[in-house]
Protein backbone atom coordinates (compact mmCIF):
# COMPACT_ATOMS: atom_id res chain seq x y z
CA UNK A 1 9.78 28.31 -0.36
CA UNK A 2 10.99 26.17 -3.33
CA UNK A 3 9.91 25.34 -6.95
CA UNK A 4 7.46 22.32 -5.35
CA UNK A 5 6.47 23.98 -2.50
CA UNK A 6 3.03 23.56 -3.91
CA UNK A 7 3.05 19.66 -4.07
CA UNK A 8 2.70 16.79 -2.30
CA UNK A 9 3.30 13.59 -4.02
CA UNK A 10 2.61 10.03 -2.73
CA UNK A 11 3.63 6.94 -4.64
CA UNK A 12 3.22 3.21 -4.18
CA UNK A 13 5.57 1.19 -3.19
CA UNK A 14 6.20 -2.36 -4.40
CA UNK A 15 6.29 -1.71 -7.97
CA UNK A 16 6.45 1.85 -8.55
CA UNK A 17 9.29 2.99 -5.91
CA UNK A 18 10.54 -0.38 -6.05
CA UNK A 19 11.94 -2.39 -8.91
CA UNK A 20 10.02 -6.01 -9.18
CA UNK A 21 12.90 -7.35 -7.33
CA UNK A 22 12.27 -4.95 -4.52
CA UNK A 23 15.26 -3.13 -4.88
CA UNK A 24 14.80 1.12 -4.95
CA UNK A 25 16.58 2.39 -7.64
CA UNK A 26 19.03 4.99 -6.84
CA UNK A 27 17.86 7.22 -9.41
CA UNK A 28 14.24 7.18 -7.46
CA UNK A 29 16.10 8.02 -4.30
CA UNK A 30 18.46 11.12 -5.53
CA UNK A 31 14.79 12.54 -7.11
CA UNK A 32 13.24 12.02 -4.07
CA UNK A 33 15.98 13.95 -2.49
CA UNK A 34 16.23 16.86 -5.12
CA UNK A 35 12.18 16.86 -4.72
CA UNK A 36 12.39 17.68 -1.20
CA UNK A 37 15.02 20.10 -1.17
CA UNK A 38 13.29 22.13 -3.32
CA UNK A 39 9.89 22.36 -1.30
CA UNK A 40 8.38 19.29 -1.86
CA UNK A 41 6.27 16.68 0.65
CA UNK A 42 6.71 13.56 0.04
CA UNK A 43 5.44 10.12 1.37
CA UNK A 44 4.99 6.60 0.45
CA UNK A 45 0.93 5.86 0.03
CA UNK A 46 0.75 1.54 0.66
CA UNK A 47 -0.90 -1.14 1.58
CA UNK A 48 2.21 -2.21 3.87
CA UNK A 49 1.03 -1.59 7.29
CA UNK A 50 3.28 0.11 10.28
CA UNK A 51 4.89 -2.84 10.67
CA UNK A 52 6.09 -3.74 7.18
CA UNK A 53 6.84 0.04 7.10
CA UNK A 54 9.75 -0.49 9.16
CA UNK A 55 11.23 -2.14 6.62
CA UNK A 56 11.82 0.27 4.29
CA UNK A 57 11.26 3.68 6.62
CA UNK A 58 14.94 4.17 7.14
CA UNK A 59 15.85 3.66 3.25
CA UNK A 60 13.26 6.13 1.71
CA UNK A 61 13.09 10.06 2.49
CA UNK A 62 10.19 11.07 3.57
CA UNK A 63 9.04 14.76 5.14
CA UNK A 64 5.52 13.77 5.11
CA UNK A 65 3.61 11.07 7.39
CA UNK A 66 3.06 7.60 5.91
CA UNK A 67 -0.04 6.28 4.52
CA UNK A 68 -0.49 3.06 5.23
CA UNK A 69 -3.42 0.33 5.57
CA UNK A 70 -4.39 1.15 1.49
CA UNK A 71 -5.63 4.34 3.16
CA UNK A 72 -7.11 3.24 6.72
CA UNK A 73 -4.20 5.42 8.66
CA UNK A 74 -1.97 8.01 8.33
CA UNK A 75 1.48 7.44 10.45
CA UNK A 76 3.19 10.24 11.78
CA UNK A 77 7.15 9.04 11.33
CA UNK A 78 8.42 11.50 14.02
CA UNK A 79 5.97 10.93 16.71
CA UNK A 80 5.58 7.37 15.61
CA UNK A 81 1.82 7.83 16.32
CA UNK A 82 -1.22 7.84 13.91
CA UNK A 83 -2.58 10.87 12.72
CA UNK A 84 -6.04 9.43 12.02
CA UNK A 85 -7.56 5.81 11.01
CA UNK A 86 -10.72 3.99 9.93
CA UNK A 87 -11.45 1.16 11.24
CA UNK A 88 -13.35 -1.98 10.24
CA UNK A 89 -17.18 -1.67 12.27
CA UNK A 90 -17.11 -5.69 12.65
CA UNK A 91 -15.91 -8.16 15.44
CA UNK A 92 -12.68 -9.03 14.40
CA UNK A 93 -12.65 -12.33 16.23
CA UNK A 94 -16.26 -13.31 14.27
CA UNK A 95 -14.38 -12.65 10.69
CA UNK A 96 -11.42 -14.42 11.44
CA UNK A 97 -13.14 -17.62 12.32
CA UNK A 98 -15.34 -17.50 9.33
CA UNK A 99 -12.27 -16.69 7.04
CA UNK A 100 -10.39 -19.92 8.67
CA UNK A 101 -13.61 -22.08 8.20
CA UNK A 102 -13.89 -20.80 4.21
CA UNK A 103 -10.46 -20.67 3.64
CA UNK A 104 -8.70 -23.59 5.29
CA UNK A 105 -6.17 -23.80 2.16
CA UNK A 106 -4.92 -20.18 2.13
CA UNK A 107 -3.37 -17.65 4.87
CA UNK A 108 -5.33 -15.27 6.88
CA UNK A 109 -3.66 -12.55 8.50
CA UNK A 110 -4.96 -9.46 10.78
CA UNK A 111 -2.34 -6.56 10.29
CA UNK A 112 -1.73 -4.68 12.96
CA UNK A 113 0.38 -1.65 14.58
CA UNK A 114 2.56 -3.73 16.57
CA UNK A 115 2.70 -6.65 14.23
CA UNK A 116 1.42 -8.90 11.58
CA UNK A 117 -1.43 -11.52 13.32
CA UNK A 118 -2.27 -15.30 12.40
CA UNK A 119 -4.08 -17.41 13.96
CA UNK A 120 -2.41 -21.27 12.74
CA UNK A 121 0.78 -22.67 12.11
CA UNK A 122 2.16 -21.21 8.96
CA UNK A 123 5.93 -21.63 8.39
CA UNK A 124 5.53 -20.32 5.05
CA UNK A 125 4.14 -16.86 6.49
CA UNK A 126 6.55 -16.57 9.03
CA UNK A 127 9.39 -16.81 6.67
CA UNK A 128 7.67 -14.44 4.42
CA UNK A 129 7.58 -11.86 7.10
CA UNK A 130 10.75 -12.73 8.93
CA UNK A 131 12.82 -12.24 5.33
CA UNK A 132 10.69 -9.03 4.73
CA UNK A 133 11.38 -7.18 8.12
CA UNK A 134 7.91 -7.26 9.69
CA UNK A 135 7.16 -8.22 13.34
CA UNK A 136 4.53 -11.03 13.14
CA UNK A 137 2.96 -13.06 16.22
CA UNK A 138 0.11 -15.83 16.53
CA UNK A 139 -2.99 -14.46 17.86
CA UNK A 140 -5.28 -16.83 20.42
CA UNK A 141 -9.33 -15.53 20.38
CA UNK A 142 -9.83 -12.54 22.73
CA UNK A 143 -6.18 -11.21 22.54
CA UNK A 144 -6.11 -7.44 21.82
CA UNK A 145 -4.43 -7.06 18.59
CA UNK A 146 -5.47 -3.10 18.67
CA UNK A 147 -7.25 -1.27 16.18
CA UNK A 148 -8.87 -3.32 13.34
CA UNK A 149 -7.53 -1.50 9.75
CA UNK A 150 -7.52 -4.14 7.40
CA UNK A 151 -6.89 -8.09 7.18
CA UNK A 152 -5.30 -9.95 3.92
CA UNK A 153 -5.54 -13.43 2.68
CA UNK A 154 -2.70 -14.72 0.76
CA UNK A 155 -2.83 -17.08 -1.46
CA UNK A 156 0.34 -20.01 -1.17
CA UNK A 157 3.14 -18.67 -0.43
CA UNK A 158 6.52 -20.62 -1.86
CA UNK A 159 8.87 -17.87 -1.68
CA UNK A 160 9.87 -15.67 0.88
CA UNK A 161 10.35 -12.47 -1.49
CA UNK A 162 7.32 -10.33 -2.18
CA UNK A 163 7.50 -10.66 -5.92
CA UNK A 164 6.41 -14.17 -5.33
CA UNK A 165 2.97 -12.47 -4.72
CA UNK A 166 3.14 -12.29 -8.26
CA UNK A 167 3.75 -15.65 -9.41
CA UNK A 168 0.82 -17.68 -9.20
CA UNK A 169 -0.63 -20.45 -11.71
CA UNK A 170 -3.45 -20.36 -13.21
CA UNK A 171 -5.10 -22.54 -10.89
CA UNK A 172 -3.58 -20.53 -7.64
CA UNK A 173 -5.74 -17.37 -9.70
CA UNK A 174 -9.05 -19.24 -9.67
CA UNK A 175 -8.90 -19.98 -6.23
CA UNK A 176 -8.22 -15.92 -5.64
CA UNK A 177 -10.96 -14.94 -8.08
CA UNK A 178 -13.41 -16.87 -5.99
CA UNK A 179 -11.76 -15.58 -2.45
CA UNK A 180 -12.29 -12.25 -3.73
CA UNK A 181 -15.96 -13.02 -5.01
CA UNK A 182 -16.76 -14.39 -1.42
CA UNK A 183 -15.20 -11.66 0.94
CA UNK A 184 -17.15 -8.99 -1.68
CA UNK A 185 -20.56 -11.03 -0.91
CA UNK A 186 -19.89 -11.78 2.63
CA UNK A 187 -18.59 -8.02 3.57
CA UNK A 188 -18.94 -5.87 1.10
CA UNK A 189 -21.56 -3.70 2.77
CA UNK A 190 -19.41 -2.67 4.79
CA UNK A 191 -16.06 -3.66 3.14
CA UNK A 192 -13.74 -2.77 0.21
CA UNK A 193 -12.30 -5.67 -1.42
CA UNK A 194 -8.84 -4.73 -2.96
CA UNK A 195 -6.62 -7.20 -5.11
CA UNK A 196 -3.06 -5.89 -3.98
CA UNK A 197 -1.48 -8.75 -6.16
CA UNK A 198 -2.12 -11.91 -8.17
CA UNK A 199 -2.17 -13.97 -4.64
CA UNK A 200 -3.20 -11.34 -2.46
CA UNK A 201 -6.34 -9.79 -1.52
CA UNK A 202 -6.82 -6.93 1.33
CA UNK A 203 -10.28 -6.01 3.26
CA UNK A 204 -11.09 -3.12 4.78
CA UNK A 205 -13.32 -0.42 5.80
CA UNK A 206 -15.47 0.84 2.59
CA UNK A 207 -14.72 4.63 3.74
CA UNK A 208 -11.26 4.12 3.57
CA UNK A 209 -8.99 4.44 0.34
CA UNK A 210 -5.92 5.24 -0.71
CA UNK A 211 -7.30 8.07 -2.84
CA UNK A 212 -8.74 9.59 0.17
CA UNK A 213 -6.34 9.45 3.08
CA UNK A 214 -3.95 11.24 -0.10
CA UNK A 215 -6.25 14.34 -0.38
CA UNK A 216 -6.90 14.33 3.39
CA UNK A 217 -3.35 14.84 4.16
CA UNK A 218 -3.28 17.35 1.17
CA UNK A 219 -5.56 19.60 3.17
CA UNK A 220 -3.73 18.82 6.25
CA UNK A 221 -0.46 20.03 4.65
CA UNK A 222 -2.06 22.77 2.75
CA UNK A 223 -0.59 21.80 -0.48
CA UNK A 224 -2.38 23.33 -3.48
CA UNK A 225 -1.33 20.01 -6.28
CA UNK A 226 -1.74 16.31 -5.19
CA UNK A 227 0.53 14.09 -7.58
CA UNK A 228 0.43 10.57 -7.17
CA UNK A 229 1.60 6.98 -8.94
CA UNK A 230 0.70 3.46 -8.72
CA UNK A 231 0.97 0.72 -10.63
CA UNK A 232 -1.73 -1.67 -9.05
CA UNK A 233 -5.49 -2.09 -8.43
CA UNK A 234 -5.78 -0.75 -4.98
CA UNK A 235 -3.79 1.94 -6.36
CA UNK A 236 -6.89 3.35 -8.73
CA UNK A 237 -8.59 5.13 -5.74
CA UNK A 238 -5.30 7.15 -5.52
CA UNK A 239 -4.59 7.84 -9.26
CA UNK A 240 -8.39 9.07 -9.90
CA UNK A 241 -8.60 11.29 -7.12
CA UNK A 242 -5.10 13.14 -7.69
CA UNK A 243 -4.58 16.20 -9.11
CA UNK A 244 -2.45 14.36 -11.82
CA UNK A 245 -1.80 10.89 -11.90
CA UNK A 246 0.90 8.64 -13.36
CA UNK A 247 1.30 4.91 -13.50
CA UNK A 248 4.91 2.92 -14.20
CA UNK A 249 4.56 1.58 -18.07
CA UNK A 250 4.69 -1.93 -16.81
CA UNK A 251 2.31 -1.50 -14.22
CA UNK A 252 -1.20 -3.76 -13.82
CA UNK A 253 -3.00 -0.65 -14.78
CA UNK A 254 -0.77 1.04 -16.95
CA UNK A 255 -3.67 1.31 -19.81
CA UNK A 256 -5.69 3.59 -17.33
CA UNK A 257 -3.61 6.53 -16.85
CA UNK A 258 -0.75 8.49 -18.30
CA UNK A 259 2.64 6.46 -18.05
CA UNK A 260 6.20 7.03 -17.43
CA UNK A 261 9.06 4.84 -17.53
CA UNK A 262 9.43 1.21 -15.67
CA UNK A 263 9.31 1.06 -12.53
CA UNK A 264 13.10 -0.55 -12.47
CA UNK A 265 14.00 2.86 -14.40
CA UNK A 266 13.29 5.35 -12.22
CA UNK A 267 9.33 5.64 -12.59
CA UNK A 268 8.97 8.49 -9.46
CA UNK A 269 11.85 10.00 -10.87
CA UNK A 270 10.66 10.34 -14.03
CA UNK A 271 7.47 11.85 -12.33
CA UNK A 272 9.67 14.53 -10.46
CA UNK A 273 12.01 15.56 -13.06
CA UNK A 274 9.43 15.71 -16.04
CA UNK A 275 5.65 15.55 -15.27
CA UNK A 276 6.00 17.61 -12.19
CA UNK A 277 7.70 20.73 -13.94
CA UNK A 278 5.21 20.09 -16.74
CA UNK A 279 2.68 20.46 -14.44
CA UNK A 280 3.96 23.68 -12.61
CA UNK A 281 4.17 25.42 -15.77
CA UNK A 282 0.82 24.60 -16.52
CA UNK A 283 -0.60 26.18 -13.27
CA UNK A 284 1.82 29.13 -14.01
């Protein structure tokens, strides 16, 4: 038993673990750490799929299973199996065509668990996910790309750094606004519709959600206080179903929920070494 034995936090990554540059400040790590030691579980709560995972898996500390997909699965790191996932209930092959036909200009990808699907020639992708670590492939109709979690349409890609996700004119941000109004129209019975970034927009199931799959594991863990932070959109889910929830003062929804410092400072440390003990004594 330690002083967090009661908590589990989850955090975001790009942007709230990470600096914009993608760099993890040390002073995130050495909380982490100290977090840990004392009790805590702690995981990453993305977007990033298993694949993109890998990238950073071996560089963050972690004694809790990933959640991944913006909530569809829950990765156990140790097994390297999932613990549960919700997948999309439509014919993956059917969307992808229709996304191609609709969206000739832009880059659709399926993510899977063994790697990151698409289905034309796309130098520009493959560099993207060749320079970020992930395992990527082209994908021919009726190949079994495994369980359907989520796809993503990117908007164009000129860097190979994820912060260019974040640089888009204000023409490239039209041209999102209305992908995002179509896939909402088109699936959004069945669909959630998350922007992840300026040029970036994820789909999948409407049951799944990063707020969820956090309080699932909660209860799997038997942790009495969920604490997470975000800094994005398809982070809200996860902020407004925590326990407490804190958001990087630079982050897209900072104006939504109590802050702490940048994320370049040290945001999830500042969440360990001053809201969490604030917190504690609180439930004292």
């Amino acid at each position: 038993m330690g002083i967090f034995s009661d908590v589990l936090l989850t955090v975001d990554y790009d942007r709230t673990l990470t600096a914009p540059d993608s760099s993890i400040p040390e002073r995130n790590l050495e909380a982490i750490r100290y977090f840990m030691e004392n009790g805590g579980a702690f995981t990453v709560n993305t977007g990033r799929s298993v694949p993109m995972a890998k990238a950073f898996r071996n560089r963050v500390p972690m004694n809790a299973p990933l959640l991944l997909y913006n909530g569809s699965a829950a990765y156990d790191l140790e097994t390297e199996r999932l613990l549960f996932c919700h997948e999309i209930p439509l014919n993956l092959w059917q969307v992808v065509g229709e996304c191609m036909a609709l969206f000739p200009d832009l880059s659709v990808e399926m993510q899977g668990l063994r790697a990151h699907y698409r289905f034309r020639e796309d130098p520009a992708w493959d560099a993207f996910c060749d320079y970020n670590g992930c395992v990527h492939a082209y994908a021919r109709p009726g190949d079994d790309l495994g369980p359907f979690l989520k796809f993503s349409i990117y908007g164009p890609i000129r860097d190979v750094t994820v912060a260019d996700l974040y640089n888009a004119t204000a023409q490239e941000l039209r041209r999102i606004d209305e992908l995002e109004s179509i896939l909402r129209q088109r699936y959004g019975a069945v669909c959630q519709v998350v922007r992840a970034a300026p040029k970036i927009v994820d789909v999948q199931v409407l049951s799944a959600s990063k707020g969820r799959s956090a309080r699932e594991l909660k209860a799997q863990l038997n942790r009495k206080i969920l604490v997470c932070a975000g800094d994005a959109d398809n982070d809200i889910s996860m902020l407004e179903d925590a326990d407490w929830g804190f958001c990087p003062a630079d982050g897209a929804v900072a104006g939504r929920f109590p802050n702490v410092c940048r994320c370049a400072d040290g945001a999830v440390a500042d969440v360990i070494y001053e809201k969490i003990p604030e917190i504690l004594r609180k439930n004292a």
